[in-house]
PDB file of N, CA and C in Angstrom:
ATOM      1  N   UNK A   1      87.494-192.501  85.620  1.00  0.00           N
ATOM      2  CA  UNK A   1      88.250-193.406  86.430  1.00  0.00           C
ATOM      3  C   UNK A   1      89.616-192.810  86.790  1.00  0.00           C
ATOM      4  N   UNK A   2      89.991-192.385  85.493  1.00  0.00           N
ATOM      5  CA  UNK A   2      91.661-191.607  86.050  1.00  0.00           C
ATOM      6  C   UNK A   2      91.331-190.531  86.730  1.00  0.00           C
ATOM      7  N   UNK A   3      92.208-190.255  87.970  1.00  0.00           N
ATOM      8  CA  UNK A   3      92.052-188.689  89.010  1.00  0.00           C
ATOM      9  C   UNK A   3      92.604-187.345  88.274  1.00  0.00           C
ATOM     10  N   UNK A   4      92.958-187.732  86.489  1.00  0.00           N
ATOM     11  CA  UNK A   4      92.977-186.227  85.991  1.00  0.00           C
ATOM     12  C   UNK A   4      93.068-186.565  84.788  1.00  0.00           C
ATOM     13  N   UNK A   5      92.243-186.394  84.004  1.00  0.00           N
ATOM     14  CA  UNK A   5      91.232-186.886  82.763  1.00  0.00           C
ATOM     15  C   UNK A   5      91.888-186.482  81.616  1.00  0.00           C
ATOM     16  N   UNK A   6      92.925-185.248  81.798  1.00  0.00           N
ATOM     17  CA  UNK A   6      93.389-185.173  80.138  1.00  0.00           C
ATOM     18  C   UNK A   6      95.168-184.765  80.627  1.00  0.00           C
ATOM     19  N   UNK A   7      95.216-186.055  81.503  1.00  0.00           N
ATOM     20  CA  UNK A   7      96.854-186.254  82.157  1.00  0.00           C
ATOM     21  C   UNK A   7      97.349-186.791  80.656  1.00  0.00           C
ATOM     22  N   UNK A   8      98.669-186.867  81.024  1.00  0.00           N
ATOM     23  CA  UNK A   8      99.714-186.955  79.758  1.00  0.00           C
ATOM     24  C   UNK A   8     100.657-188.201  80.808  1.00  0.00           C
ATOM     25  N   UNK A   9     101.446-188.843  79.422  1.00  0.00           N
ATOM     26  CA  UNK A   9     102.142-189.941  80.214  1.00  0.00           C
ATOM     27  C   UNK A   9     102.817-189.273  80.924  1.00  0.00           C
ATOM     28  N   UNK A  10     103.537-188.264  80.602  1.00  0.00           N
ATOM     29  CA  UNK A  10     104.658-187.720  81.774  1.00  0.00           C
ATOM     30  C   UNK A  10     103.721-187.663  82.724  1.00  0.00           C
ATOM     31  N   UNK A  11     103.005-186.850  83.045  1.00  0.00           N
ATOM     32  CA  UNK A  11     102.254-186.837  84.392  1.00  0.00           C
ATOM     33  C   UNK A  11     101.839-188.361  85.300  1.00  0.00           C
ATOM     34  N   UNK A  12     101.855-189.333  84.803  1.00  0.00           N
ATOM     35  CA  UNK A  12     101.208-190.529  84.982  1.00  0.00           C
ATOM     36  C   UNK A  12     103.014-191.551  84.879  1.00  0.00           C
ATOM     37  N   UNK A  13     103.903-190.869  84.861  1.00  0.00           N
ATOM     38  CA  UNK A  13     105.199-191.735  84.628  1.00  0.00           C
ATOM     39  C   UNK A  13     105.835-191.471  86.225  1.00  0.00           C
ATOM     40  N   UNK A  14     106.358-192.215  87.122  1.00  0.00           N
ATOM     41  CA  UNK A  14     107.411-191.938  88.278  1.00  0.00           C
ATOM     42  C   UNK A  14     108.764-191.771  87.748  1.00  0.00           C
ATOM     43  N   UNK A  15     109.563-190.712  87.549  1.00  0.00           N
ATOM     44  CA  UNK A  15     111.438-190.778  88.059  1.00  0.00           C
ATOM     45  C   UNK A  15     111.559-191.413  88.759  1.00  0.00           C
ATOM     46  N   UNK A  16     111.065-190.983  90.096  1.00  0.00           N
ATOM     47  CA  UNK A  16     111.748-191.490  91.059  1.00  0.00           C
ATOM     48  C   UNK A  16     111.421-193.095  91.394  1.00  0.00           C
ATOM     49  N   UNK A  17     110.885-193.650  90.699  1.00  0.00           N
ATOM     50  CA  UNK A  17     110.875-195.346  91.374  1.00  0.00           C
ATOM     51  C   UNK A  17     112.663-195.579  90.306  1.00  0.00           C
ATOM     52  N   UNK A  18     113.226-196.820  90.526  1.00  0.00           N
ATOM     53  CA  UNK A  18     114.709-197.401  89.995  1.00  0.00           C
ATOM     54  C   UNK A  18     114.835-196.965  88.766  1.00  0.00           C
ATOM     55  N   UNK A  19     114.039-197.400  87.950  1.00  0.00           N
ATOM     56  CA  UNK A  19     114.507-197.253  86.690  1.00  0.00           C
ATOM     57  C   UNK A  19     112.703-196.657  85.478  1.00  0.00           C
ATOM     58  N   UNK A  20     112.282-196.116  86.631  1.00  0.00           N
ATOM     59  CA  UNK A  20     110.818-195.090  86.142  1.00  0.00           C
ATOM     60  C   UNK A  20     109.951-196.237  86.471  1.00  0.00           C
ATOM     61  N   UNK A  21     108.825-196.041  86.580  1.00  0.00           N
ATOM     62  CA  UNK A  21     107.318-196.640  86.574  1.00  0.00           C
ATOM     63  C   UNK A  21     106.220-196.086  86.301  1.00  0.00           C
ATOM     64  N   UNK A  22     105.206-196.494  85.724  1.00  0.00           N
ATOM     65  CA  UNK A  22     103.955-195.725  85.772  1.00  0.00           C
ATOM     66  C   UNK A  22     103.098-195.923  87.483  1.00  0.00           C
ATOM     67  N   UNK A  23     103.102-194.841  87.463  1.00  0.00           N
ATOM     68  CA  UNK A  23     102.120-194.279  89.067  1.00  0.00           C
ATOM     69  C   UNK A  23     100.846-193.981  88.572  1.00  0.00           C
ATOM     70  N   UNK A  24     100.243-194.773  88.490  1.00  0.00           N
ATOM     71  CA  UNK A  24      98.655-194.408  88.132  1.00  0.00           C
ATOM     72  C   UNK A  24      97.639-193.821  89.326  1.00  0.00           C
ATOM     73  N   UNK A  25      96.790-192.971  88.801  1.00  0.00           N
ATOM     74  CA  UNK A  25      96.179-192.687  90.117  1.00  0.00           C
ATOM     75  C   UNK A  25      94.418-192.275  89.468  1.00  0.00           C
ATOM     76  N   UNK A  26      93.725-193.235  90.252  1.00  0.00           N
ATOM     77  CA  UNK A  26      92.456-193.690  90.023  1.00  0.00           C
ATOM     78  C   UNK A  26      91.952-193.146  91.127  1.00  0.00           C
ATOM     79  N   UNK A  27      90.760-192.560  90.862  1.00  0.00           N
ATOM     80  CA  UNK A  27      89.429-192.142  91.787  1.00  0.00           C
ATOM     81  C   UNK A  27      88.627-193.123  92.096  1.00  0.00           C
ATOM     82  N   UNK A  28      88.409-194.234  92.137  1.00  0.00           N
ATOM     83  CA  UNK A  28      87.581-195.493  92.759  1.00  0.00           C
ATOM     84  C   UNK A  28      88.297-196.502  92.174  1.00  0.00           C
ATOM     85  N   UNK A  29      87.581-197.804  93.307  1.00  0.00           N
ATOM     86  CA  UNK A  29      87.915-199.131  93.246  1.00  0.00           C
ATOM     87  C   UNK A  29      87.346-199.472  92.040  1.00  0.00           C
ATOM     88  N   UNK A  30      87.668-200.624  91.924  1.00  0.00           N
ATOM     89  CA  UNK A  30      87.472-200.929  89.487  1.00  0.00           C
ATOM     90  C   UNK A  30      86.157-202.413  90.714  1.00  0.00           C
ATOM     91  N   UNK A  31      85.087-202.302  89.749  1.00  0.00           N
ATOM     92  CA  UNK A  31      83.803-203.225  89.491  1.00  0.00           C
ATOM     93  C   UNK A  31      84.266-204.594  89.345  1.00  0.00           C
ATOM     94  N   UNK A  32      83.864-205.060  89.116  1.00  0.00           N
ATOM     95  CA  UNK A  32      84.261-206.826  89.152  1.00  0.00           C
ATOM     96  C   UNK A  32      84.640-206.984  87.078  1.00  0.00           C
ATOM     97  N   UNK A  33      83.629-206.859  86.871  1.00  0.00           N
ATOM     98  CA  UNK A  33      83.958-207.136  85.285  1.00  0.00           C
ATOM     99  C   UNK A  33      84.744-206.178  84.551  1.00  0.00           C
ATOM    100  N   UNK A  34      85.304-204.419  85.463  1.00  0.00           N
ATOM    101  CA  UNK A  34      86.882-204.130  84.974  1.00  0.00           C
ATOM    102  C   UNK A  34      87.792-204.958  85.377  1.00  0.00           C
ATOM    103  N   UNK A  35      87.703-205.355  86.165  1.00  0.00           N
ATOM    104  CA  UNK A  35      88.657-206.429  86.460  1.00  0.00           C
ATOM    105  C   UNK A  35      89.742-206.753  85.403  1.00  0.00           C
ATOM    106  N   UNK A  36      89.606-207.416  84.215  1.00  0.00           N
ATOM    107  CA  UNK A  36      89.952-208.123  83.364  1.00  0.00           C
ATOM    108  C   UNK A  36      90.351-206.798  82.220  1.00  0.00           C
ATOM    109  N   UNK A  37      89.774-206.075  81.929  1.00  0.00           N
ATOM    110  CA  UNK A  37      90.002-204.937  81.772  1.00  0.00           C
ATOM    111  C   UNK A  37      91.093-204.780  82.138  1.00  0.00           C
ATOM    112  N   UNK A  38      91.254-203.857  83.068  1.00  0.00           N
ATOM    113  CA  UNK A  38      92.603-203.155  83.940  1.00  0.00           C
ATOM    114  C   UNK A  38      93.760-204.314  83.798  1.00  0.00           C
ATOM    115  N   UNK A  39      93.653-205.596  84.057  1.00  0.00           N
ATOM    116  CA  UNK A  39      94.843-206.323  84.365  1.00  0.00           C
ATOM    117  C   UNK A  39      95.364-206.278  82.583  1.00  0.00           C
ATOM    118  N   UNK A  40      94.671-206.033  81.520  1.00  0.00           N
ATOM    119  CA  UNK A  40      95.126-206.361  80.220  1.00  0.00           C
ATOM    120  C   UNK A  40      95.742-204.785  79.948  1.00  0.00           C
ATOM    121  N   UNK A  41      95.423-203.739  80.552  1.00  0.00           N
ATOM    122  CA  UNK A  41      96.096-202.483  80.278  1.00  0.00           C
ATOM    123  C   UNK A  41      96.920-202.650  80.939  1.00  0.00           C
ATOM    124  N   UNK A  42      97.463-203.383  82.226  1.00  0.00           N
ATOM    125  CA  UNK A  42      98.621-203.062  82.938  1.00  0.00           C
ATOM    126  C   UNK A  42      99.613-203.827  82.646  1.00  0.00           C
ATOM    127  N   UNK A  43      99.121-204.981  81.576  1.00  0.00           N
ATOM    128  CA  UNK A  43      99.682-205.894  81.191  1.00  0.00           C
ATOM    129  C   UNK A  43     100.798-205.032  79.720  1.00  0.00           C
ATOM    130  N   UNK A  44      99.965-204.221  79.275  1.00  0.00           N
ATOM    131  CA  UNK A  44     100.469-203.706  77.990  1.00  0.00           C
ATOM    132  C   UNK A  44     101.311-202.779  78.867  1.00  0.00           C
ATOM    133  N   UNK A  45     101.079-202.084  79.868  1.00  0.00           N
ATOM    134  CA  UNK A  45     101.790-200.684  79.968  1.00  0.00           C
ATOM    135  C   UNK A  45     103.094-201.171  80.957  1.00  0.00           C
ATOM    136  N   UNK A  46     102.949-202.443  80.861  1.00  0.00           N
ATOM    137  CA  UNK A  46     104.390-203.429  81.465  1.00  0.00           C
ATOM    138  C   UNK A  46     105.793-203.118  80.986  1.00  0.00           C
ATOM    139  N   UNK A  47     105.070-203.289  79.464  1.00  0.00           N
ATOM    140  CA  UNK A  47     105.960-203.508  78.166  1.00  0.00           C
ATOM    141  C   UNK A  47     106.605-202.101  77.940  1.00  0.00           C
ATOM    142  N   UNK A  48     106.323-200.747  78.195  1.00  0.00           N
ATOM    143  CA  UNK A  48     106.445-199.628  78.006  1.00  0.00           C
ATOM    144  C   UNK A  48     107.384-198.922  78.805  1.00  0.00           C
ATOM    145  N   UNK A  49     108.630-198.363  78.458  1.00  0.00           N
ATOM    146  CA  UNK A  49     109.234-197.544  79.026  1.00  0.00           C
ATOM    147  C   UNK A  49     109.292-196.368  78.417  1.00  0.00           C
ATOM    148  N   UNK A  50     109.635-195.213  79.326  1.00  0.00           N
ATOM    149  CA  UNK A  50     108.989-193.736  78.973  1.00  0.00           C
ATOM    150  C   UNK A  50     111.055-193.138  78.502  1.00  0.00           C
ATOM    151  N   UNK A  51     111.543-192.989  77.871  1.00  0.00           N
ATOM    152  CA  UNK A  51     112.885-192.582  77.661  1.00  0.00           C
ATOM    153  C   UNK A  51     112.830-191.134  78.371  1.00  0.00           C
ATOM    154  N   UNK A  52     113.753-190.725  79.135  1.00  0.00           N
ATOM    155  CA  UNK A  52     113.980-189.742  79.761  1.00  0.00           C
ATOM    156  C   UNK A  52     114.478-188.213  78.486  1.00  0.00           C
ATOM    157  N   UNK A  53     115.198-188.583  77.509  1.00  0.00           N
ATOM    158  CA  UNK A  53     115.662-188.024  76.646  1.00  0.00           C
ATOM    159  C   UNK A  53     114.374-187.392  75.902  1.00  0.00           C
ATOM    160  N   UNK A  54     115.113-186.123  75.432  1.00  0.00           N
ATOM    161  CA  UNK A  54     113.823-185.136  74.866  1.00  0.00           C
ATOM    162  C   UNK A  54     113.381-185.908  73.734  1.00  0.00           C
ATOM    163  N   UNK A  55     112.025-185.297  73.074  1.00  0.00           N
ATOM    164  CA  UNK A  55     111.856-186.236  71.882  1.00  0.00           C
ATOM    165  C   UNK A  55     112.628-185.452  70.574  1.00  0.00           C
ATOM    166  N   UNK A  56     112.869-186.161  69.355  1.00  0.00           N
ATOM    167  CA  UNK A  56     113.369-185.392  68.419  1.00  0.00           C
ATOM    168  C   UNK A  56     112.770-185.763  67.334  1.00  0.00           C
ATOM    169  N   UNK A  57     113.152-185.109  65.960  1.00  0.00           N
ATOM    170  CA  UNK A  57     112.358-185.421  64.577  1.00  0.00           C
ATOM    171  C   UNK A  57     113.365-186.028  64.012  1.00  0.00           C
ATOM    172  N   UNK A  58     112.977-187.281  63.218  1.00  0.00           N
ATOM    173  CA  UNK A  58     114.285-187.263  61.944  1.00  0.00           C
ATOM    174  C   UNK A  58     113.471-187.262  60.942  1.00  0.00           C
ATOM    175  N   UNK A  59     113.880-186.906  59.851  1.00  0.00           N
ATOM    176  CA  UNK A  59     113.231-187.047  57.779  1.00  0.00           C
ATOM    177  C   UNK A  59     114.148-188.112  57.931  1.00  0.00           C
ATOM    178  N   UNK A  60     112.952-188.867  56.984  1.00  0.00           N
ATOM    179  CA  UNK A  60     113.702-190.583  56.461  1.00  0.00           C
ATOM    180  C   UNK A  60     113.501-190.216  54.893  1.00  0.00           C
ATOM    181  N   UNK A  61     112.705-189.097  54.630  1.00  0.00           N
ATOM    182  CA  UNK A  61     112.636-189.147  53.158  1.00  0.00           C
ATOM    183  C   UNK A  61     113.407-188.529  52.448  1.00  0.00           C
ATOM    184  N   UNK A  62     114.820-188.655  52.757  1.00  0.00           N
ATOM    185  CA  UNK A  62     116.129-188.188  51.888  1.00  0.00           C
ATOM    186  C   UNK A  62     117.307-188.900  51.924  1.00  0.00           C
ATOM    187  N   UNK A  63     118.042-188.785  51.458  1.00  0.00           N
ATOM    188  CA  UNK A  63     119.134-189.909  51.406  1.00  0.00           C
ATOM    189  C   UNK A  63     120.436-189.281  52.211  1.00  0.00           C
ATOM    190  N   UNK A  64     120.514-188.259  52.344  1.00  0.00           N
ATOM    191  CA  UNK A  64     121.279-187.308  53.238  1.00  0.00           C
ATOM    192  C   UNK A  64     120.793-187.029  54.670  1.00  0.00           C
ATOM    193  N   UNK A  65     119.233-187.289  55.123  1.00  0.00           N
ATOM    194  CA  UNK A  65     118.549-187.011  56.265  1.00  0.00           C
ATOM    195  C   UNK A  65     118.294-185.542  56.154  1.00  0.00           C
ATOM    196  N   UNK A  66     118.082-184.757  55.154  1.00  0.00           N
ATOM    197  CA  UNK A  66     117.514-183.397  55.358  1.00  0.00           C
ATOM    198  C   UNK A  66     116.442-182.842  55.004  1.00  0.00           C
ATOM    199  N   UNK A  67     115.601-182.384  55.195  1.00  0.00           N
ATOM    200  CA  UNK A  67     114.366-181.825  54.307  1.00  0.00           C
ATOM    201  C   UNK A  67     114.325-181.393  53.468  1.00  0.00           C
ATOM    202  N   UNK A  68     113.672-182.001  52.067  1.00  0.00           N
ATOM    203  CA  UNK A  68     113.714-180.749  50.928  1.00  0.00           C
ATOM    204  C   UNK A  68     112.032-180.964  50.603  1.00  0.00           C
ATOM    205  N   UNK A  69     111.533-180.263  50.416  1.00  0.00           N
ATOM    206  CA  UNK A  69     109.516-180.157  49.531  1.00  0.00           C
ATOM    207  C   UNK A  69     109.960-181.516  48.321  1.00  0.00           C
ATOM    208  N   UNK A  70     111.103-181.307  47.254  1.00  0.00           N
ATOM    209  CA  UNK A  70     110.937-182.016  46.477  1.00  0.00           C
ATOM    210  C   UNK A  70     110.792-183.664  46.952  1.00  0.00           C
ATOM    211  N   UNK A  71     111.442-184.060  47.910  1.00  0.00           N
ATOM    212  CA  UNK A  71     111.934-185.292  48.386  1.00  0.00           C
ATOM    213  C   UNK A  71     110.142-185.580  49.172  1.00  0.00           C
ATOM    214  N   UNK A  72     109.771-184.507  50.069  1.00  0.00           N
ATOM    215  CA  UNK A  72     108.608-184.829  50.545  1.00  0.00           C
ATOM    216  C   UNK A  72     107.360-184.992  49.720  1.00  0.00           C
ATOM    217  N   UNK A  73     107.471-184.466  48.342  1.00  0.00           N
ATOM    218  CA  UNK A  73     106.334-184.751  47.260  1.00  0.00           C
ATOM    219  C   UNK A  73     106.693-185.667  46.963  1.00  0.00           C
ATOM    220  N   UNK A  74     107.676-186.481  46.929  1.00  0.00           N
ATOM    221  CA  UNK A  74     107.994-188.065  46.395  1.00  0.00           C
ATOM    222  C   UNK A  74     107.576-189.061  47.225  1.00  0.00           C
ATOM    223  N   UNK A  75     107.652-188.469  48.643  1.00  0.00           N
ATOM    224  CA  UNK A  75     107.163-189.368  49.466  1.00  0.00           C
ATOM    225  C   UNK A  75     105.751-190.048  49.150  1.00  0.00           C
ATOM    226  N   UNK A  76     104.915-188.349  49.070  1.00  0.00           N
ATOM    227  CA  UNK A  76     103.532-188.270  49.523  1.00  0.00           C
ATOM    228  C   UNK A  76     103.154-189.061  48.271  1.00  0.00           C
ATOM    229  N   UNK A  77     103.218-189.156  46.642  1.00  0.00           N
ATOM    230  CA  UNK A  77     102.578-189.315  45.668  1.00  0.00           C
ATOM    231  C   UNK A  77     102.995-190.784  45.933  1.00  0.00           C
ATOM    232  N   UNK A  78     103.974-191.686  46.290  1.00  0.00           N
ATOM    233  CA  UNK A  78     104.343-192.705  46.420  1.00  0.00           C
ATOM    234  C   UNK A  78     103.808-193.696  47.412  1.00  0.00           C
ATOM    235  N   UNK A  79     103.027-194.406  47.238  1.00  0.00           N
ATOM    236  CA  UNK A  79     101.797-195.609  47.830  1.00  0.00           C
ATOM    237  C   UNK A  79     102.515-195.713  48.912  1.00  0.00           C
ATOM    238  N   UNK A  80     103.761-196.399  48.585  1.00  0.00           N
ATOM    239  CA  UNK A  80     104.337-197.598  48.952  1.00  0.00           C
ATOM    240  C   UNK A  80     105.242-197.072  50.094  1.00  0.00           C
ATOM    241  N   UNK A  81     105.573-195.984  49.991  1.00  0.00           N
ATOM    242  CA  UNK A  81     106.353-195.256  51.147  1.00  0.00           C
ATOM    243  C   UNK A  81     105.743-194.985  52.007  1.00  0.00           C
ATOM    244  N   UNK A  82     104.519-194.353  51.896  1.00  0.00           N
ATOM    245  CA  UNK A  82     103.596-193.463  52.792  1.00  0.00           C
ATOM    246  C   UNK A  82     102.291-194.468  53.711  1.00  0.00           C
ATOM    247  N   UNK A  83     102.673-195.682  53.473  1.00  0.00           N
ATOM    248  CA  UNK A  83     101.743-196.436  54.024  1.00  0.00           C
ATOM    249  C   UNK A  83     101.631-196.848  55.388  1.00  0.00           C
ATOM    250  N   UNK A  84     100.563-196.536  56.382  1.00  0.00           N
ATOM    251  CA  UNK A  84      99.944-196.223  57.866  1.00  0.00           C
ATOM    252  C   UNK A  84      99.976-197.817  58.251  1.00  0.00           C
ATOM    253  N   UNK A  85     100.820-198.039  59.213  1.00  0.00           N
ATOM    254  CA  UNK A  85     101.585-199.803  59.687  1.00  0.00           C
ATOM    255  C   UNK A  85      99.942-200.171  60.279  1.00  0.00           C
ATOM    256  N   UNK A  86      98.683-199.818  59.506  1.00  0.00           N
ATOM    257  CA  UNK A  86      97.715-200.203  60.685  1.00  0.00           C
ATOM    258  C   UNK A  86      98.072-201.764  61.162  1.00  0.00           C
ATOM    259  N   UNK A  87      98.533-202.872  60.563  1.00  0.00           N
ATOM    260  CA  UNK A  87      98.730-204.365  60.874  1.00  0.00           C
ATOM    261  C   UNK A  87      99.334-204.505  62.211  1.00  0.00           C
ATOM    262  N   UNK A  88     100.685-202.888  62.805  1.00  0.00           N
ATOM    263  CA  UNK A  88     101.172-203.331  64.194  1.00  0.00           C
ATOM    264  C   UNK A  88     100.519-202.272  64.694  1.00  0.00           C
ATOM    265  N   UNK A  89      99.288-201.481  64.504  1.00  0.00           N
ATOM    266  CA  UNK A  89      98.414-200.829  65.610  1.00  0.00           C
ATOM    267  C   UNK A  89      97.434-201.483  65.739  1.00  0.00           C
ATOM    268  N   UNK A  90      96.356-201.939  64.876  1.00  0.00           N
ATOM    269  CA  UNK A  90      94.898-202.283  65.104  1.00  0.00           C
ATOM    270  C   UNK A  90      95.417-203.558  65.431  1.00  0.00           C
ATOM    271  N   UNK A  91      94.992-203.941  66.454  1.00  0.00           N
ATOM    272  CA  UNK A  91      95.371-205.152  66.920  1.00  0.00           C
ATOM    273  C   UNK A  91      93.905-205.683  67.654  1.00  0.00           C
ATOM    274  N   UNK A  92      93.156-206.500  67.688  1.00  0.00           N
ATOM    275  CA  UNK A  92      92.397-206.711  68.518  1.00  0.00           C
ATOM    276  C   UNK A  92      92.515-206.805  69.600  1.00  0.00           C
ATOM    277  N   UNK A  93      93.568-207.880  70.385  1.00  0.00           N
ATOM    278  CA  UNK A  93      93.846-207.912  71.773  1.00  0.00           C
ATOM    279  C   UNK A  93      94.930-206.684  72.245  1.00  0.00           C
ATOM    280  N   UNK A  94      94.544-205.466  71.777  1.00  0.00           N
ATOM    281  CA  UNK A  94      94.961-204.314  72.620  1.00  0.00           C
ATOM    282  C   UNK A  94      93.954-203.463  73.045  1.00  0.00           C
ATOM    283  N   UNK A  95      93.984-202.948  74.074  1.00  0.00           N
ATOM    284  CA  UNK A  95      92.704-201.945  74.516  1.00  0.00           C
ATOM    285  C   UNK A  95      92.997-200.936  74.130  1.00  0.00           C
ATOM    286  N   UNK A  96      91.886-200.310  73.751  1.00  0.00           N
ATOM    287  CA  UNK A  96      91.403-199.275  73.214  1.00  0.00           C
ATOM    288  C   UNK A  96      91.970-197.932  72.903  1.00  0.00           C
ATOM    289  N   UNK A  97      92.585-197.777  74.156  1.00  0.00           N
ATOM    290  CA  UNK A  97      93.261-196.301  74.972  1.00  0.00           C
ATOM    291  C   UNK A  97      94.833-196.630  73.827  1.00  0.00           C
ATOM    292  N   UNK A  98      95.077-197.751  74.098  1.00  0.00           N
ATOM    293  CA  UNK A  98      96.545-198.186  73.511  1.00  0.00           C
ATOM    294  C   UNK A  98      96.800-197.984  72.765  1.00  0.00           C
ATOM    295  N   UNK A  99      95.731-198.301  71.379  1.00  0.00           N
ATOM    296  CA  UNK A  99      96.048-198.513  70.619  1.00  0.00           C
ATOM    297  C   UNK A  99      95.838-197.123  69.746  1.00  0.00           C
ATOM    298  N   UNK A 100      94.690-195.989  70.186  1.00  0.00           N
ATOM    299  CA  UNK A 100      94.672-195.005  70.222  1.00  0.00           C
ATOM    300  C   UNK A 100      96.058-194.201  70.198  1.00  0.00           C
ATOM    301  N   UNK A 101      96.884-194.355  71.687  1.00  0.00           N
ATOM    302  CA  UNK A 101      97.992-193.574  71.747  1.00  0.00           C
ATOM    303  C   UNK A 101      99.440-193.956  70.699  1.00  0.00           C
ATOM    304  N   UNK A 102      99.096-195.020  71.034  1.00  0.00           N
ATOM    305  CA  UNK A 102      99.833-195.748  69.852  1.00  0.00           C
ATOM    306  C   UNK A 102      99.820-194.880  68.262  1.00  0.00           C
ATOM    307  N   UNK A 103      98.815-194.874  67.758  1.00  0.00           N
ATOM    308  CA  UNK A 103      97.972-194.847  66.399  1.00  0.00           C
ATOM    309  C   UNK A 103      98.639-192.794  66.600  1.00  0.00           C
ATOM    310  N   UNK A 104      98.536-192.292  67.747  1.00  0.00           N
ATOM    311  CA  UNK A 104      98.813-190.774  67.653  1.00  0.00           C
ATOM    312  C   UNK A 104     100.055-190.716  67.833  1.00  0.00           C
ATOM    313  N   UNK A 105     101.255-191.385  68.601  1.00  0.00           N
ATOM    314  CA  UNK A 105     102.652-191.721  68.308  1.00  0.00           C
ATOM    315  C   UNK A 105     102.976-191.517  67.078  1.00  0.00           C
ATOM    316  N   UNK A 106     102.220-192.049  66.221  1.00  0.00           N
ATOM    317  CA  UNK A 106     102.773-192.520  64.491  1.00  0.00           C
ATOM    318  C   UNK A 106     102.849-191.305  63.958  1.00  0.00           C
TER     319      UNK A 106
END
């Protein structure tokens, strides 16, 4: 359905509309029962703004913000730190793709 199958949001994001937009660009008209479909992805990708600013890393697992192995083995052996938010990804009423990119964000 998308006109370039392993596009990236930047590719799929406008600068140039006011304040950015997604420019989607589809190879055919959507079937009757995407319908409902599409309006619930465009509904989510409403909510989404793309920050112009590069991306960066921070360590949360030090009390100074720096990396050390020791601080990151405390993390890892520790349940309670290291635990995957599935409750704000798996969501049922999100589609599929979303919750996917979402889930690879993390």
């Amino acid at each position: 359905m998308a006109a370039q199958r392993n596009a990236t949001v930047e590719d799929y994001w406008d600068k140039n509309l006011s304040q950015g937009g997604w420019s989607l660009r589809l190879l055919r008209d959507f079937n009757d029962w995407e319908l409902g479909l599409v309006d619930n992805m465009l509904v989510e990708l409403r909510n989404y703004r793309v920050s112009m600013e590069e991306d960066s890393v921070f360590w949360r697992g030090g009390a100074d913000g720096l990396f050390k192995v020791k601080e990151a083995y405390r993390v890892l052996i520790n349940a309670d730190e290291a635990v995957f938010p599935h409750s704000n990804v798996w969501v049922a009423k999100v589609p599929t793709k979303i919750i996917f990119f979402a889930w690879e964000a993390t």
